[in-house]
N, C-alpha and C. Protein backbone atom coordinates (compact mmCIF):
# COMPACT_ATOMS: atom_id res chain seq x y z
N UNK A 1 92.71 106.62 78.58
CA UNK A 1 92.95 105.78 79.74
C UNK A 1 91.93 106.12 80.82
N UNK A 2 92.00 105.01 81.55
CA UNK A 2 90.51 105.00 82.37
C UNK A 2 91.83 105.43 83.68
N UNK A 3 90.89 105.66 85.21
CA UNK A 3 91.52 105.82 86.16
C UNK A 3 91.35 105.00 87.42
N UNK A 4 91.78 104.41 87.83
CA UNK A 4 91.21 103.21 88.97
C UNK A 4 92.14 103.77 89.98
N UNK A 5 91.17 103.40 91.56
CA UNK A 5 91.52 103.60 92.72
C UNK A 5 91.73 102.03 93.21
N UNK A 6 93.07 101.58 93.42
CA UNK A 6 93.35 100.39 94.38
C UNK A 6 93.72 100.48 95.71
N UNK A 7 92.68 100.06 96.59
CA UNK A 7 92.43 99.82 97.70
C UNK A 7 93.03 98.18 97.97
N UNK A 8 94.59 98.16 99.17
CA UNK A 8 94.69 97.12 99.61
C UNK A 8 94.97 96.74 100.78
N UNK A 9 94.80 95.62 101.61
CA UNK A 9 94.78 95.14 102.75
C UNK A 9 95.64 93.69 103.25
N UNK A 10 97.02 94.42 103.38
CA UNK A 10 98.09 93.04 103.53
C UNK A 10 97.20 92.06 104.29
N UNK A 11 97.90 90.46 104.07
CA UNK A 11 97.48 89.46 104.67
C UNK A 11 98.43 89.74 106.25
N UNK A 12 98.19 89.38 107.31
CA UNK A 12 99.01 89.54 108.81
C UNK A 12 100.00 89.04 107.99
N UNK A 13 100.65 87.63 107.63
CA UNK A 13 102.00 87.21 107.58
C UNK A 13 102.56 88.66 106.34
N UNK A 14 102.10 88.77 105.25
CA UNK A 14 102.95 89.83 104.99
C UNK A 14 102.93 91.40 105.64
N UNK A 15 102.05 91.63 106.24
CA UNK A 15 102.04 93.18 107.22
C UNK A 15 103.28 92.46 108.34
N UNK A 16 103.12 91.38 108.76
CA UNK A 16 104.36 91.19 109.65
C UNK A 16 105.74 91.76 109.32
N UNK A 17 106.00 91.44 108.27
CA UNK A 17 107.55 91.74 107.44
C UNK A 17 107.73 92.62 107.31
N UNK A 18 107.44 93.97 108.29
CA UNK A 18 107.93 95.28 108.32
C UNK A 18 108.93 95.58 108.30
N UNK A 19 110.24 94.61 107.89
CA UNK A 19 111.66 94.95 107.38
C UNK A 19 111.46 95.11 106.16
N UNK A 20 110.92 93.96 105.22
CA UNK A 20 111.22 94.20 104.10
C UNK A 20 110.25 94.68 103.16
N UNK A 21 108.90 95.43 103.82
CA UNK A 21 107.99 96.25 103.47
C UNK A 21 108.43 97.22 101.81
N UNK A 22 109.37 97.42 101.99
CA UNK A 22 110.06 98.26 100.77
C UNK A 22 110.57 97.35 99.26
N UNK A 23 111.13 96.17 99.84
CA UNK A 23 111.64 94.93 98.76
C UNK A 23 110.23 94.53 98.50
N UNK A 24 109.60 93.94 99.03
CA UNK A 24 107.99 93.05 98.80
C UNK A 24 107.07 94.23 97.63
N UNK A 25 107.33 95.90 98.08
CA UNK A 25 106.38 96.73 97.42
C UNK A 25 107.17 96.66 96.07
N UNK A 26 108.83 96.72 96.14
CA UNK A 26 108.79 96.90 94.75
C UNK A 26 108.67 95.60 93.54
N UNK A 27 108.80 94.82 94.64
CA UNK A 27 108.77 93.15 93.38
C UNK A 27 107.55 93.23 93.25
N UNK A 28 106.65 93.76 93.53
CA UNK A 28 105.08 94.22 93.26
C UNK A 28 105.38 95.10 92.06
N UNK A 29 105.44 96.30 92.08
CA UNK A 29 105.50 97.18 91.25
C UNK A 29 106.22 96.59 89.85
N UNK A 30 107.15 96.00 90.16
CA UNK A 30 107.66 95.35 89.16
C UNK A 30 107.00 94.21 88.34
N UNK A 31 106.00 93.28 88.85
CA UNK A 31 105.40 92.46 88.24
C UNK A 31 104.47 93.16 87.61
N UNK A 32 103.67 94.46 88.53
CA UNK A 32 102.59 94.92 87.72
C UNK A 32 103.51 95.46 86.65
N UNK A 33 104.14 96.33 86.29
CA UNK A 33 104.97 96.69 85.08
C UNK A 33 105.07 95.84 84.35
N UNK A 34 105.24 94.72 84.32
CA UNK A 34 105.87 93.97 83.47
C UNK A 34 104.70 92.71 82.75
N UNK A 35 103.59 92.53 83.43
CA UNK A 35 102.78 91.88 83.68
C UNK A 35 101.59 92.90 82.78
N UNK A 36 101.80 94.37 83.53
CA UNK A 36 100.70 95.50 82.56
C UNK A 36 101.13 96.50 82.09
N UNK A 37 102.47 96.62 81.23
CA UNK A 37 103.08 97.62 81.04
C UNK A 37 102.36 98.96 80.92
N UNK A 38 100.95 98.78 79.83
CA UNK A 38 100.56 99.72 79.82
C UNK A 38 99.46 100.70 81.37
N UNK A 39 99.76 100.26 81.83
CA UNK A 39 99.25 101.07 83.47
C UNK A 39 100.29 101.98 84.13
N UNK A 40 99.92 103.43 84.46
CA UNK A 40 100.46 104.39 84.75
C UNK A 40 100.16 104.56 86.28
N UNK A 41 100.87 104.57 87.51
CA UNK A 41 100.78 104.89 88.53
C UNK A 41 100.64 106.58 88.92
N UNK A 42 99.60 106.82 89.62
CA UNK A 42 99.72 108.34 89.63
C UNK A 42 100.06 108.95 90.81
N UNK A 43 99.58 108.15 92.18
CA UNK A 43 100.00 108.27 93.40
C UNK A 43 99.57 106.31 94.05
N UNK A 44 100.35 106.66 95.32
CA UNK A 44 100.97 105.74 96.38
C UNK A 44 100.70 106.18 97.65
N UNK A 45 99.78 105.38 98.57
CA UNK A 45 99.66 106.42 99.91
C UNK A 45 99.48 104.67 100.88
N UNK A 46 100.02 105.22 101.93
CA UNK A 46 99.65 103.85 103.04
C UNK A 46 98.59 104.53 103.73
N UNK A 47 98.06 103.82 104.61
CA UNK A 47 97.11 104.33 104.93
C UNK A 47 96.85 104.30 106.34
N UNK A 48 95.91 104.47 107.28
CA UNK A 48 96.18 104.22 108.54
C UNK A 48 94.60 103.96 108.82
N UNK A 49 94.62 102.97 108.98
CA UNK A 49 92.57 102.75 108.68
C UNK A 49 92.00 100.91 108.38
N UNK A 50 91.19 100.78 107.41
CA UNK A 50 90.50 99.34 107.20
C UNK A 50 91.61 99.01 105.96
N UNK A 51 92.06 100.15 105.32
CA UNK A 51 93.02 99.35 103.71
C UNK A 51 94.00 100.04 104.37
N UNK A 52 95.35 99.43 103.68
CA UNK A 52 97.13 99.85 104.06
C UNK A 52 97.09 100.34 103.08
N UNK A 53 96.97 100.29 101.82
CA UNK A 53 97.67 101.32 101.30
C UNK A 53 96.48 101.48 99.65
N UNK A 54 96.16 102.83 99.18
CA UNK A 54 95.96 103.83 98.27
C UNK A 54 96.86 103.65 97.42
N UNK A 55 96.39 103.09 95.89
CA UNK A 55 96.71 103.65 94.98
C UNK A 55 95.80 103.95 93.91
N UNK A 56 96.50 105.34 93.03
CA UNK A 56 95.42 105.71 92.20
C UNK A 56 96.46 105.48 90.70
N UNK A 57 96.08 104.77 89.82
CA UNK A 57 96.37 104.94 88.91
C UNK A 57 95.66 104.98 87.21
N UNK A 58 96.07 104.40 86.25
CA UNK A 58 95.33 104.82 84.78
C UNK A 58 95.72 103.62 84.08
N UNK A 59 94.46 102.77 84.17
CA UNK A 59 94.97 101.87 82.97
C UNK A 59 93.78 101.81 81.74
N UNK A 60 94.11 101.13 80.61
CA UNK A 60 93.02 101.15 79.33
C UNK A 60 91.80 100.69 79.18
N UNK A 61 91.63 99.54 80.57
CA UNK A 61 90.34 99.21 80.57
C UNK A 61 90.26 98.64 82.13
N UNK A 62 88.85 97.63 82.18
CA UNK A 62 88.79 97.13 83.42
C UNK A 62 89.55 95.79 83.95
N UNK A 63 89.65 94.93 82.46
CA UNK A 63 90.38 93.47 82.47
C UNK A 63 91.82 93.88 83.03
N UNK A 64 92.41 94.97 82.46
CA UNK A 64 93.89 95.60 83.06
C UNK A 64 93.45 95.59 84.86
N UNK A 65 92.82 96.66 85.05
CA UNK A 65 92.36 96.63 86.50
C UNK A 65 92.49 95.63 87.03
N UNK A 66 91.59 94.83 86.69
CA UNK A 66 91.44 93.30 87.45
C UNK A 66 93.09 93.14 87.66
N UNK A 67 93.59 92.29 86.80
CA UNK A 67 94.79 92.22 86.90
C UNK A 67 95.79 92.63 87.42
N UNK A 68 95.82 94.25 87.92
CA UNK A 68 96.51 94.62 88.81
C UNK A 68 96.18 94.26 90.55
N UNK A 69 94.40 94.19 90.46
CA UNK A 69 94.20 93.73 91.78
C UNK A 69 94.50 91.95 92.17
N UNK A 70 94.42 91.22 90.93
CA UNK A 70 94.94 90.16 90.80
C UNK A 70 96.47 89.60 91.41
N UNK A 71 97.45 90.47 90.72
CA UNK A 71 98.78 90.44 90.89
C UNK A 71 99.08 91.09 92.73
N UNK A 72 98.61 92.06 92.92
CA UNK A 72 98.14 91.99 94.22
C UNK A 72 98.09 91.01 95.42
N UNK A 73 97.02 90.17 94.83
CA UNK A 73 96.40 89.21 95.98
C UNK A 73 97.58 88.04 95.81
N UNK A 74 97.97 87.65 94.69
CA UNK A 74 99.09 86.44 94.14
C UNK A 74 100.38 87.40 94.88
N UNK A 75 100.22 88.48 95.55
CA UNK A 75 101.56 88.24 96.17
C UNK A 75 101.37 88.78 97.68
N UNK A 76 100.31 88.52 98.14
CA UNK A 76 100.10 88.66 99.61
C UNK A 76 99.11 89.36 100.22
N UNK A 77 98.28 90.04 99.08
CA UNK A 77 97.32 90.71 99.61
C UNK A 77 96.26 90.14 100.41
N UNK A 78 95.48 90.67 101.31
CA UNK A 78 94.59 89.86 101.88
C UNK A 78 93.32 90.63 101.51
N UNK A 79 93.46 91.99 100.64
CA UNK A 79 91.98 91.53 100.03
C UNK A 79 92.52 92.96 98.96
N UNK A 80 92.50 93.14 97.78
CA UNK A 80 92.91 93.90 96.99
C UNK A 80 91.26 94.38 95.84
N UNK A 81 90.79 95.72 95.94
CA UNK A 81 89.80 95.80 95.06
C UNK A 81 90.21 97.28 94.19
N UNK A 82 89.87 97.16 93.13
CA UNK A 82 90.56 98.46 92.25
C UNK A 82 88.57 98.69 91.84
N UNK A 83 88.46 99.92 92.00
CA UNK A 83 87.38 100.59 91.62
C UNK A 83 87.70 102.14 91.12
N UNK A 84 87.05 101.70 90.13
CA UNK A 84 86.44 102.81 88.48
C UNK A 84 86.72 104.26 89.10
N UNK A 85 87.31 105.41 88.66
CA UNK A 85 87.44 106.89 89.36
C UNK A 85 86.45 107.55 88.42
N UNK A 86 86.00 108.08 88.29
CA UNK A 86 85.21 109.27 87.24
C UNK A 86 85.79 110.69 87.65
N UNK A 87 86.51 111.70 86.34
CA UNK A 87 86.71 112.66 87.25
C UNK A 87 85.42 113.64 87.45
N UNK A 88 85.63 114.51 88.31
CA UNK A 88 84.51 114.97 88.94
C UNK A 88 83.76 116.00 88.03
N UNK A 89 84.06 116.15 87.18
CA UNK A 89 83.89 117.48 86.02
C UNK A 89 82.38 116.28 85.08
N UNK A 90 83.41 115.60 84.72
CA UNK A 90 82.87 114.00 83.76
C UNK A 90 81.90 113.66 84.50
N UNK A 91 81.59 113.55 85.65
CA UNK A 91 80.53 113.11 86.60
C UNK A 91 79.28 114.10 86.73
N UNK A 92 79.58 115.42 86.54
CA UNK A 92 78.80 116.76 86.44
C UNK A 92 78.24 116.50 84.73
N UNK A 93 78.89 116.38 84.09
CA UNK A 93 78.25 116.44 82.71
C UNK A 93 77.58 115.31 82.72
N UNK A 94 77.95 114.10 83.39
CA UNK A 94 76.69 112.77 83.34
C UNK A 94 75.79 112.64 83.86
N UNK A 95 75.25 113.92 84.61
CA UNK A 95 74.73 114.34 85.69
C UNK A 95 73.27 115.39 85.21
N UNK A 96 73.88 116.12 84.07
CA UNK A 96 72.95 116.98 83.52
C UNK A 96 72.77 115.99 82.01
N UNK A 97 73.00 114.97 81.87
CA UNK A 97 72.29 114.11 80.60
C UNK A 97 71.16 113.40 80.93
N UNK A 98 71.25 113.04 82.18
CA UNK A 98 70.10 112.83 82.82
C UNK A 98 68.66 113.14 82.90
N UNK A 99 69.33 114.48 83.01
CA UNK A 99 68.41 115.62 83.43
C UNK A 99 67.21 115.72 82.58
């Protein structure tokens, strides 16, 4: 499994709905489940900055990715991008092939 970082940025009308901030995240979570079963969530962070909220998770390829940033935007995101993680070890050894 590959590891992707999703970076997202509610649209105003859904950042408005700070009641039901908690219902909206999980009918999210739930479509991606069900929609990409095979994708593993590893962490969840909001954020306080240009994106609301960090997530890092593991799915099998990039078309999965897409799709999670997809499912995303189809439910309010106002701009959702999932980009590629390398871990940092893996990045050192691609580093001296170079070489």
């Amino acid at each position: 499994m590959k590891t992707f970082i999703l970076m997202t940025k509610l649209s105003p009308e859904i950042a408005a709905k700070v009641q039901e901030r908690a219902e909206l995240g999980r009918a999210w979570l739930e479509e991606v489940k069900a929609k990409c079963p095979e994708v593993k969530f590893v962490a969840h962070y909001a954020l306080l900055g240009d994106y609301d909220f960090l997530d890092i998770y593991e799915a099998p390829d990039e078309e999965t990715a897409a799709k999670v940033s997809l499912i995303s935007l189809s439910n309010g995101a106002f701009a959702a991008e999932s980009w590629t993680a390398i871990p940092y070890k893996r990045f050192v050894e691609i580093t001296k092939e170079i070489c």
